[in-house]
PDB file of N, CA and C in Angstrom:
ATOM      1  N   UNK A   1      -7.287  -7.609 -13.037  1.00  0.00           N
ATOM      2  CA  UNK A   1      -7.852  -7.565 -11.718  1.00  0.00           C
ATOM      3  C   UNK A   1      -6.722  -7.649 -10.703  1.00  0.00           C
ATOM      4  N   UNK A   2      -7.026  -6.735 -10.086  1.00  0.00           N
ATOM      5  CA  UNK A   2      -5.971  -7.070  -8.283  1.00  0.00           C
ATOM      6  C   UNK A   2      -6.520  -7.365  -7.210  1.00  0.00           C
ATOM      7  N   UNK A   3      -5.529  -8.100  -6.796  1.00  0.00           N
ATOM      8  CA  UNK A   3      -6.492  -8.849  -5.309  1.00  0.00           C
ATOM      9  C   UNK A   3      -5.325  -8.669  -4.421  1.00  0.00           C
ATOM     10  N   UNK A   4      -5.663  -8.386  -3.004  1.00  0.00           N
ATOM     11  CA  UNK A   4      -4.562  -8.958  -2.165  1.00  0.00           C
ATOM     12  C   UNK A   4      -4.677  -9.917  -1.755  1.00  0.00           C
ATOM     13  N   UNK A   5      -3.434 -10.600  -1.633  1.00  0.00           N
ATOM     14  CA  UNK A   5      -3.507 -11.621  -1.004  1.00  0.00           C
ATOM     15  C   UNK A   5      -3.814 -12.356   0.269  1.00  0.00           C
ATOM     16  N   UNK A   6      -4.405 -11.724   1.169  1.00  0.00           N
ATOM     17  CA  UNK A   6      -4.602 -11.683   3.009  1.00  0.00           C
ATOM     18  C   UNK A   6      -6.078 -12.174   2.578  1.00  0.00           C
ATOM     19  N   UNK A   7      -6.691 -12.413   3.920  1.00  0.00           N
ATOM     20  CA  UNK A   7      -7.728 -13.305   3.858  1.00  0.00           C
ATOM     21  C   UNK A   7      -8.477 -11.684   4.436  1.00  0.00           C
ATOM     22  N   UNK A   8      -9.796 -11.896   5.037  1.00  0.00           N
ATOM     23  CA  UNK A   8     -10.592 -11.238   5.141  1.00  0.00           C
ATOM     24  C   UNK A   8     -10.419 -10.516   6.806  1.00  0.00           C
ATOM     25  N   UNK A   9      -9.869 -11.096   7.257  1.00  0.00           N
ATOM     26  CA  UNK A   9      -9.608 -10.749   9.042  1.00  0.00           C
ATOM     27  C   UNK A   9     -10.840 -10.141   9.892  1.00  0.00           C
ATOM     28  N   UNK A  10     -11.959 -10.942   9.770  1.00  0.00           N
ATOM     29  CA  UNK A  10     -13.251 -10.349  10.116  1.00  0.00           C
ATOM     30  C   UNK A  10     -13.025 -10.022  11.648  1.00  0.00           C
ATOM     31  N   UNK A  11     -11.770 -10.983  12.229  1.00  0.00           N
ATOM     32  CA  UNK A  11     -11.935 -10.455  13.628  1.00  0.00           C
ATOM     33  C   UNK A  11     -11.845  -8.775  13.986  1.00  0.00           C
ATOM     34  N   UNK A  12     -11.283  -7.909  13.587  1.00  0.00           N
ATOM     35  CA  UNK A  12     -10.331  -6.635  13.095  1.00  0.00           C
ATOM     36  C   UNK A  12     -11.267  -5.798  11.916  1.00  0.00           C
ATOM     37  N   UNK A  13     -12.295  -6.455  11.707  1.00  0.00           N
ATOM     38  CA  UNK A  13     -13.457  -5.889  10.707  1.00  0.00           C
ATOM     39  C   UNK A  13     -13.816  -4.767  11.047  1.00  0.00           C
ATOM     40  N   UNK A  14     -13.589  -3.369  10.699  1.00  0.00           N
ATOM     41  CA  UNK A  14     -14.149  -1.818  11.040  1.00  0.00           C
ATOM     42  C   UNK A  14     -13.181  -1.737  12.586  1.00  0.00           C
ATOM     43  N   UNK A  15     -12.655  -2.055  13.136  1.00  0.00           N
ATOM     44  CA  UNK A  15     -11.557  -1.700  14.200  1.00  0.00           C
ATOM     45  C   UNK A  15     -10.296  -0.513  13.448  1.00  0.00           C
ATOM     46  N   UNK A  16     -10.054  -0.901  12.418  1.00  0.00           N
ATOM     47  CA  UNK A  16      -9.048   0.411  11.691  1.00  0.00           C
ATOM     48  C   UNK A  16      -8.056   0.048  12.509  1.00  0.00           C
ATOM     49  N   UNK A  17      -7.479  -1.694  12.404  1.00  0.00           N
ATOM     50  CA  UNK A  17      -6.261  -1.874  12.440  1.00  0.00           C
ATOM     51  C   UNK A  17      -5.553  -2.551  11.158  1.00  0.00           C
ATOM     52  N   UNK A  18      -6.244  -3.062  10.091  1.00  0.00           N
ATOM     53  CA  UNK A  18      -5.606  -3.603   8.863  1.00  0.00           C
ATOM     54  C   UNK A  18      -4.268  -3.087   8.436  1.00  0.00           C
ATOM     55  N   UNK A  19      -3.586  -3.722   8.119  1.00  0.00           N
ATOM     56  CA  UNK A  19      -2.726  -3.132   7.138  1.00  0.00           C
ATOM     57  C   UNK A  19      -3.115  -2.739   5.677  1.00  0.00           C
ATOM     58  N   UNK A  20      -2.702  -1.744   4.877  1.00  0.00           N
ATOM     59  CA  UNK A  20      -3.046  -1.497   3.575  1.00  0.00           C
ATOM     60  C   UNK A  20      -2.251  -2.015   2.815  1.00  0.00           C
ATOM     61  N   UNK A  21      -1.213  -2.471   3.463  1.00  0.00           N
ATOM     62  CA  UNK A  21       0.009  -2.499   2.575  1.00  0.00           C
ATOM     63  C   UNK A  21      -0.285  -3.581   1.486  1.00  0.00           C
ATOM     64  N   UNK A  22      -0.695  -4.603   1.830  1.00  0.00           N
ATOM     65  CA  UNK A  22      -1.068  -6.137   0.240  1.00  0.00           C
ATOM     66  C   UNK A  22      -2.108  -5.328  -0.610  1.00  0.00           C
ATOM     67  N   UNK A  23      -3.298  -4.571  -0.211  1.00  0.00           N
ATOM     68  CA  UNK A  23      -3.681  -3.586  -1.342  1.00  0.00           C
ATOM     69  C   UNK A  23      -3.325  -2.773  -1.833  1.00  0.00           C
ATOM     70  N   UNK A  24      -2.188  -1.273  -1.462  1.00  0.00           N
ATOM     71  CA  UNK A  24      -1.241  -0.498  -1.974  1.00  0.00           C
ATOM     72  C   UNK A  24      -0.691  -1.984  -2.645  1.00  0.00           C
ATOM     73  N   UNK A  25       0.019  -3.051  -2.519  1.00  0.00           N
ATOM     74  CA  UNK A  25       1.186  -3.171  -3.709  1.00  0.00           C
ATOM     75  C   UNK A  25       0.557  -4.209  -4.250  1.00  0.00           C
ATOM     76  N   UNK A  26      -0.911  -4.742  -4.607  1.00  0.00           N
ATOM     77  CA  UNK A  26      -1.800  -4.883  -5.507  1.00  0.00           C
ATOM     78  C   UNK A  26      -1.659  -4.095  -6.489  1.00  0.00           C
ATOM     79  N   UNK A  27      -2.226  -3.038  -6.146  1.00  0.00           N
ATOM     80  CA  UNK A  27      -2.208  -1.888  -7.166  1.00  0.00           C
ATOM     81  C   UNK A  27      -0.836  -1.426  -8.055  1.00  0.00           C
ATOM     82  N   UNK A  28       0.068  -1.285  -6.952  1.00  0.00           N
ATOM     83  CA  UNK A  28       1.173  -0.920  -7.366  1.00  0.00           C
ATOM     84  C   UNK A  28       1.669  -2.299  -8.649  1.00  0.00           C
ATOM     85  N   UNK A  29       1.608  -3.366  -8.431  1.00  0.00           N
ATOM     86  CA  UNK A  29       2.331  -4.550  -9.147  1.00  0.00           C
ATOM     87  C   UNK A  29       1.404  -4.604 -10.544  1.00  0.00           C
ATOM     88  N   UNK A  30      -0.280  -4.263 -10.320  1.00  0.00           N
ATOM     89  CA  UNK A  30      -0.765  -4.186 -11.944  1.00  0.00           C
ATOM     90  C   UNK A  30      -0.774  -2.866 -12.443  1.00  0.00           C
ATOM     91  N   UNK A  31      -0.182  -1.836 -11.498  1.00  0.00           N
ATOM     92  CA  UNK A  31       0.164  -0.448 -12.408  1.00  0.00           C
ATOM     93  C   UNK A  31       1.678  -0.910 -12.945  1.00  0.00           C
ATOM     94  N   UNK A  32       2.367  -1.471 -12.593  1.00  0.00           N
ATOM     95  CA  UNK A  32       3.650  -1.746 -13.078  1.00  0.00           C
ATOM     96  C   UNK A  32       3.397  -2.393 -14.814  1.00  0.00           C
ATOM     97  N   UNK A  33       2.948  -3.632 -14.270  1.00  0.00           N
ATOM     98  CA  UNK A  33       2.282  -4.359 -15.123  1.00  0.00           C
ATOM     99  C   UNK A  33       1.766  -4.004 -16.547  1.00  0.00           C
ATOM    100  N   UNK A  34       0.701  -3.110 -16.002  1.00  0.00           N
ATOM    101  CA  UNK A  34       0.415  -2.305 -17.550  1.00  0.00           C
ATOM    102  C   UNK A  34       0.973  -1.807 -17.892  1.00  0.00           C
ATOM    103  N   UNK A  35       1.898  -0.820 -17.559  1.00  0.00           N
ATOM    104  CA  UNK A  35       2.899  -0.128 -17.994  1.00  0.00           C
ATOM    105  C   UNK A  35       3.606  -0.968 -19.046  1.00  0.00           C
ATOM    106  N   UNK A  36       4.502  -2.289 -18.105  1.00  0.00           N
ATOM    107  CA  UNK A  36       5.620  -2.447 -19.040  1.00  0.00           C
ATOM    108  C   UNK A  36       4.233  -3.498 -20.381  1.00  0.00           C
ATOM    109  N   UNK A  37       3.445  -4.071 -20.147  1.00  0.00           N
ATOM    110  CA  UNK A  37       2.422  -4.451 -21.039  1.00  0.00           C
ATOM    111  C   UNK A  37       2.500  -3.797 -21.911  1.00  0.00           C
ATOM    112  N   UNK A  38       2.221  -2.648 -21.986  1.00  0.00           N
ATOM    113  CA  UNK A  38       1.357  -1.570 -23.168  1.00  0.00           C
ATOM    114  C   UNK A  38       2.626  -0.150 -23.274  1.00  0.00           C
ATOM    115  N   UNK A  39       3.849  -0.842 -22.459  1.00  0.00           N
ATOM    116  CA  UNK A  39       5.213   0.684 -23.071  1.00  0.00           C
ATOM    117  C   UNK A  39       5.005   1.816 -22.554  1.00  0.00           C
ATOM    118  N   UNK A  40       3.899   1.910 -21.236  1.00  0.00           N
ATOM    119  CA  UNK A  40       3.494   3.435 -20.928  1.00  0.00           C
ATOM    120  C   UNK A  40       4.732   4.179 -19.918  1.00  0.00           C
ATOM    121  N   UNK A  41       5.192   4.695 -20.497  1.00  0.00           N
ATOM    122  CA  UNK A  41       6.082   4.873 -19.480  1.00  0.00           C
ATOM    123  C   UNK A  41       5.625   5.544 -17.907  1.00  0.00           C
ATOM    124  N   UNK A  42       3.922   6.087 -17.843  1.00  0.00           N
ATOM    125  CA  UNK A  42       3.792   6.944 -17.159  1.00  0.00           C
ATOM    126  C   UNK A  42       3.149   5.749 -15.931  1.00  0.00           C
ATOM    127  N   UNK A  43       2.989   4.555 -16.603  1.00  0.00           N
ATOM    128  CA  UNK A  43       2.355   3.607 -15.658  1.00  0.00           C
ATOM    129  C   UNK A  43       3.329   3.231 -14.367  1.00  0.00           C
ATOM    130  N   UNK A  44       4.516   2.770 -15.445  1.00  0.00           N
ATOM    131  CA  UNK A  44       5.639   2.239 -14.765  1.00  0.00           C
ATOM    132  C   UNK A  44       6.390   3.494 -13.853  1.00  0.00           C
ATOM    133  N   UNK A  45       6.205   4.837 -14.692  1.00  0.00           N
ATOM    134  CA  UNK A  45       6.683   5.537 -13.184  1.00  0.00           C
ATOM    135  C   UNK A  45       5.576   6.398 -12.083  1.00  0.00           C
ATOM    136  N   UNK A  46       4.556   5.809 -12.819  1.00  0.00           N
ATOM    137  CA  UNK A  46       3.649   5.596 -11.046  1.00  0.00           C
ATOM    138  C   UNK A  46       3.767   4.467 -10.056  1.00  0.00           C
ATOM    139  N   UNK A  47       4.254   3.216 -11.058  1.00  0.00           N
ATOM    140  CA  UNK A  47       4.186   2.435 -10.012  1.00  0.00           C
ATOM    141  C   UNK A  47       5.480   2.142  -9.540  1.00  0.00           C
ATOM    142  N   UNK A  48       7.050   2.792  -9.528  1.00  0.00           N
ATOM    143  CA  UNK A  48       7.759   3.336  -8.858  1.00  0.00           C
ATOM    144  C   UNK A  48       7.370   4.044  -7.945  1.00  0.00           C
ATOM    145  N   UNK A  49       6.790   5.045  -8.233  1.00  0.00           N
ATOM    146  CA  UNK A  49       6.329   6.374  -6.945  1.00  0.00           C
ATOM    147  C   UNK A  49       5.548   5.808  -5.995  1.00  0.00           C
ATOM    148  N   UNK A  50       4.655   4.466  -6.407  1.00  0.00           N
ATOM    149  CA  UNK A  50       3.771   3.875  -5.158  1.00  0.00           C
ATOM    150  C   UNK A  50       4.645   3.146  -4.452  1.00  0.00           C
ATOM    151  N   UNK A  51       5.424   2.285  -5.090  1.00  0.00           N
ATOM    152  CA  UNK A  51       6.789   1.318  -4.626  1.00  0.00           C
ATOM    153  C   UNK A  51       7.348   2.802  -3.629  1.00  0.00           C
ATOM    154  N   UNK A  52       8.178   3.612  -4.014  1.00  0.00           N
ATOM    155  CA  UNK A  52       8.859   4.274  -3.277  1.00  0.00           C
ATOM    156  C   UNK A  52       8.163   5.107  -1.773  1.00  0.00           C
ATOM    157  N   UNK A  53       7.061   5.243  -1.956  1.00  0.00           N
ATOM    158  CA  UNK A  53       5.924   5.963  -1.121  1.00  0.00           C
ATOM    159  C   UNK A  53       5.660   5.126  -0.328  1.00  0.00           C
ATOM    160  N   UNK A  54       5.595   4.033  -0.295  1.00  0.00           N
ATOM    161  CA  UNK A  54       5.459   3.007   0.560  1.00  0.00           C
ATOM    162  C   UNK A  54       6.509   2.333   1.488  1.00  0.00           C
ATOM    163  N   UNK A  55       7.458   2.430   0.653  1.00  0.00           N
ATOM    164  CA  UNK A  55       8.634   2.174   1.297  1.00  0.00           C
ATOM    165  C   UNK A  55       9.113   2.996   2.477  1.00  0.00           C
ATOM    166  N   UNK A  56       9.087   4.421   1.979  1.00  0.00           N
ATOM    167  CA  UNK A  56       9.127   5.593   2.749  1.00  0.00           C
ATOM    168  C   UNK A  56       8.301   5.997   4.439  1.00  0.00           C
ATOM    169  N   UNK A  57       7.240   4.876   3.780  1.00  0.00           N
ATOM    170  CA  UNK A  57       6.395   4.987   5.026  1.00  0.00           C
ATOM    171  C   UNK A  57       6.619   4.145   5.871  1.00  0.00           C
ATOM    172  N   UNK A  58       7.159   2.927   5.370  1.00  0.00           N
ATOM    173  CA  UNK A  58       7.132   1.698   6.337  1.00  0.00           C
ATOM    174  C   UNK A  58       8.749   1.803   7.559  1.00  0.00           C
ATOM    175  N   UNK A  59       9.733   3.403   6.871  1.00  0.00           N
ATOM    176  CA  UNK A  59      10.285   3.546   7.536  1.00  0.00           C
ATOM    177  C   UNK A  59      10.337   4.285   9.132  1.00  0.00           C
ATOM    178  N   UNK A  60       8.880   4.957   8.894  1.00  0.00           N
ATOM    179  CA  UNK A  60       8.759   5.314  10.031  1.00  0.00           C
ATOM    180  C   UNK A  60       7.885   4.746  10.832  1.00  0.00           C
ATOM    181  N   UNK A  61       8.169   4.423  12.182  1.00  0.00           N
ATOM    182  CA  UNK A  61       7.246   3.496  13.096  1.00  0.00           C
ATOM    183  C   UNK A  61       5.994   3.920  13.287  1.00  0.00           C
ATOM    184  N   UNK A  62       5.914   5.948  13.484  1.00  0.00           N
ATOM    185  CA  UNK A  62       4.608   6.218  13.558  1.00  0.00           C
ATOM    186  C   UNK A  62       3.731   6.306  12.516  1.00  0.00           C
ATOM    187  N   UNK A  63       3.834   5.587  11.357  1.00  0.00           N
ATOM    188  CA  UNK A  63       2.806   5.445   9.959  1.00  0.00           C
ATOM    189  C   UNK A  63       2.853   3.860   9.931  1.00  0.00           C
ATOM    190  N   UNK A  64       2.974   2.869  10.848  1.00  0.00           N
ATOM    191  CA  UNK A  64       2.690   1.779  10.873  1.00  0.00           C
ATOM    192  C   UNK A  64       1.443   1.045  11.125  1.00  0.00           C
ATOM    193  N   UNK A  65       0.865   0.410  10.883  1.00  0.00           N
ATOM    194  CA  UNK A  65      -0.157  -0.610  11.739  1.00  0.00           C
ATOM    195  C   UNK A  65       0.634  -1.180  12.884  1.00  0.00           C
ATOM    196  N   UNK A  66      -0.605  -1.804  13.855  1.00  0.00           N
ATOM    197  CA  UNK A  66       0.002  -2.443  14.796  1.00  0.00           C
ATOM    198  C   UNK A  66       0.829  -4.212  14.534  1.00  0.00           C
ATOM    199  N   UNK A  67       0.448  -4.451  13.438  1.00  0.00           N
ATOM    200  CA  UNK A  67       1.002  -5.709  13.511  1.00  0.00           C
ATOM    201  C   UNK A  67       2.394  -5.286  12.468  1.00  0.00           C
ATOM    202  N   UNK A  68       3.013  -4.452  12.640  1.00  0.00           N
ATOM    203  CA  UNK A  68       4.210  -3.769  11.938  1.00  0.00           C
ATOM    204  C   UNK A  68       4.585  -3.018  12.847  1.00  0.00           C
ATOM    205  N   UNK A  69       4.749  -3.159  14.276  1.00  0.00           N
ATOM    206  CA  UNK A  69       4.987  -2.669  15.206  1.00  0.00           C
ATOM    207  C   UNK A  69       4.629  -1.022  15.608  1.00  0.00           C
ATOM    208  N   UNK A  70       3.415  -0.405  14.993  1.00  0.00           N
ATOM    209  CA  UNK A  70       3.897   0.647  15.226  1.00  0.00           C
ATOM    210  C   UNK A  70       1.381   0.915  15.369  1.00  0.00           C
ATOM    211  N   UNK A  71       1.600   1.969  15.795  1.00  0.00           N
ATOM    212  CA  UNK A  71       0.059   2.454  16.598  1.00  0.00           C
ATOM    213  C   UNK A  71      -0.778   3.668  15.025  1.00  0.00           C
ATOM    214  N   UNK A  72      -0.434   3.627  13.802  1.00  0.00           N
ATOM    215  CA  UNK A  72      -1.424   3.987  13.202  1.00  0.00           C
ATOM    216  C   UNK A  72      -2.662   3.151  12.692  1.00  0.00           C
ATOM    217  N   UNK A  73      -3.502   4.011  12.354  1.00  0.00           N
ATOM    218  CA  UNK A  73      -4.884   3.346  12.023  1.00  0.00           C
ATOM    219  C   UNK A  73      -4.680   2.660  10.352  1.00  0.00           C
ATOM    220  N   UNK A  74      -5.705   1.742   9.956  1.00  0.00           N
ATOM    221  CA  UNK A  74      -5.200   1.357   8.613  1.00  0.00           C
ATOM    222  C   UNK A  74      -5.475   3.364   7.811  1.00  0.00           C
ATOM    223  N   UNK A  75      -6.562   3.945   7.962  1.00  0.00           N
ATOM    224  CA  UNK A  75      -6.503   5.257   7.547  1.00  0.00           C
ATOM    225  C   UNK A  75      -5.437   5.986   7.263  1.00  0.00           C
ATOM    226  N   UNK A  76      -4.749   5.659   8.831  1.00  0.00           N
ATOM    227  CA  UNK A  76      -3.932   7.017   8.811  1.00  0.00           C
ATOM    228  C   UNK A  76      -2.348   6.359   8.032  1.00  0.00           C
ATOM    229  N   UNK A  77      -2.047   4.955   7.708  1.00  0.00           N
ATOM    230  CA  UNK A  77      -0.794   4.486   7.386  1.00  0.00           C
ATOM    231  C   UNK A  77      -1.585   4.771   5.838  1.00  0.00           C
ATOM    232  N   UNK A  78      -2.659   4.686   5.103  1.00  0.00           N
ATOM    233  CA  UNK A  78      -3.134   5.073   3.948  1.00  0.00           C
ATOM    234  C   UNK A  78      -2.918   6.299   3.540  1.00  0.00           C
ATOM    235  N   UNK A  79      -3.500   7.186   4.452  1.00  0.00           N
ATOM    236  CA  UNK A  79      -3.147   8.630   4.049  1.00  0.00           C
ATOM    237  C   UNK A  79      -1.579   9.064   3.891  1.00  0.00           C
ATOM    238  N   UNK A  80      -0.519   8.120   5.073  1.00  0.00           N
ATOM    239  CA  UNK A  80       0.773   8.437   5.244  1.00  0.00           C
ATOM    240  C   UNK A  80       1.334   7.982   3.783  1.00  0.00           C
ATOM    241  N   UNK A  81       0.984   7.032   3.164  1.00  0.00           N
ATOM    242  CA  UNK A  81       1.338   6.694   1.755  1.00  0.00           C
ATOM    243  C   UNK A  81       0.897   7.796   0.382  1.00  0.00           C
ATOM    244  N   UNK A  82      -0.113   8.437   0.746  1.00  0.00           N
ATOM    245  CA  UNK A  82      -0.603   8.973  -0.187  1.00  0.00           C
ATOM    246  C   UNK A  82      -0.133  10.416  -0.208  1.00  0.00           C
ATOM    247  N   UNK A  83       0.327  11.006   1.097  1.00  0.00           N
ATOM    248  CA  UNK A  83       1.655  12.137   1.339  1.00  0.00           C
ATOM    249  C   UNK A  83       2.445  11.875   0.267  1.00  0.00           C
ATOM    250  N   UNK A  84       3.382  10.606   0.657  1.00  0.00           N
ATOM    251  CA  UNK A  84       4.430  10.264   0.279  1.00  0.00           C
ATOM    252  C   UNK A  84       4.335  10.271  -1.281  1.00  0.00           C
ATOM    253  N   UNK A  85       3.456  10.227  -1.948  1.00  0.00           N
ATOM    254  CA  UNK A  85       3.293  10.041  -3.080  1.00  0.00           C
ATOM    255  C   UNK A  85       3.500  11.988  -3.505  1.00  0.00           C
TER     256      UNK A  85
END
């Protein structure tokens, strides 16, 4: 199971300012996970490509959330990760 770690932020509830980022590297840390678990090599280099895709994004200001200084929607910093991929 993956969880992020952030609480629920009901204030910001359907506003489409969240960050995605603690759920992208949820995912990313138990795709790693299984990988090196079970030897897959294809796990572990997806969850490089999510690691790197993310990274990629957080370099540019306009694929940010606002509390990462920058004016995308949680959508559109989601979709900007999923380019990157």
């Amino acid at each position: 199971m993956a969880q992020a770690t952030h609480g629920s932020a009901p204030d910001i509830a359907g506003a489409g300012r969240a960050n995605p980022y603690a759920m992208i590297m949820s995912v990313q840390m138990l795709t790693a996970w299984l990988g090196n678990h079970h030897g897959d090599g294809r796990l572990t280099h997806a969850a490089a490509a999510i690691r790197a895709a993310v990274d990629a994004v957080l370099t540019e200001p306009a694929h940010r959330t606002p509390d990462l200084a920058g004016t995308a929607t949680t959508q559109e910093m989601g979709e900007a990760v999923v380019r990157a991929l």
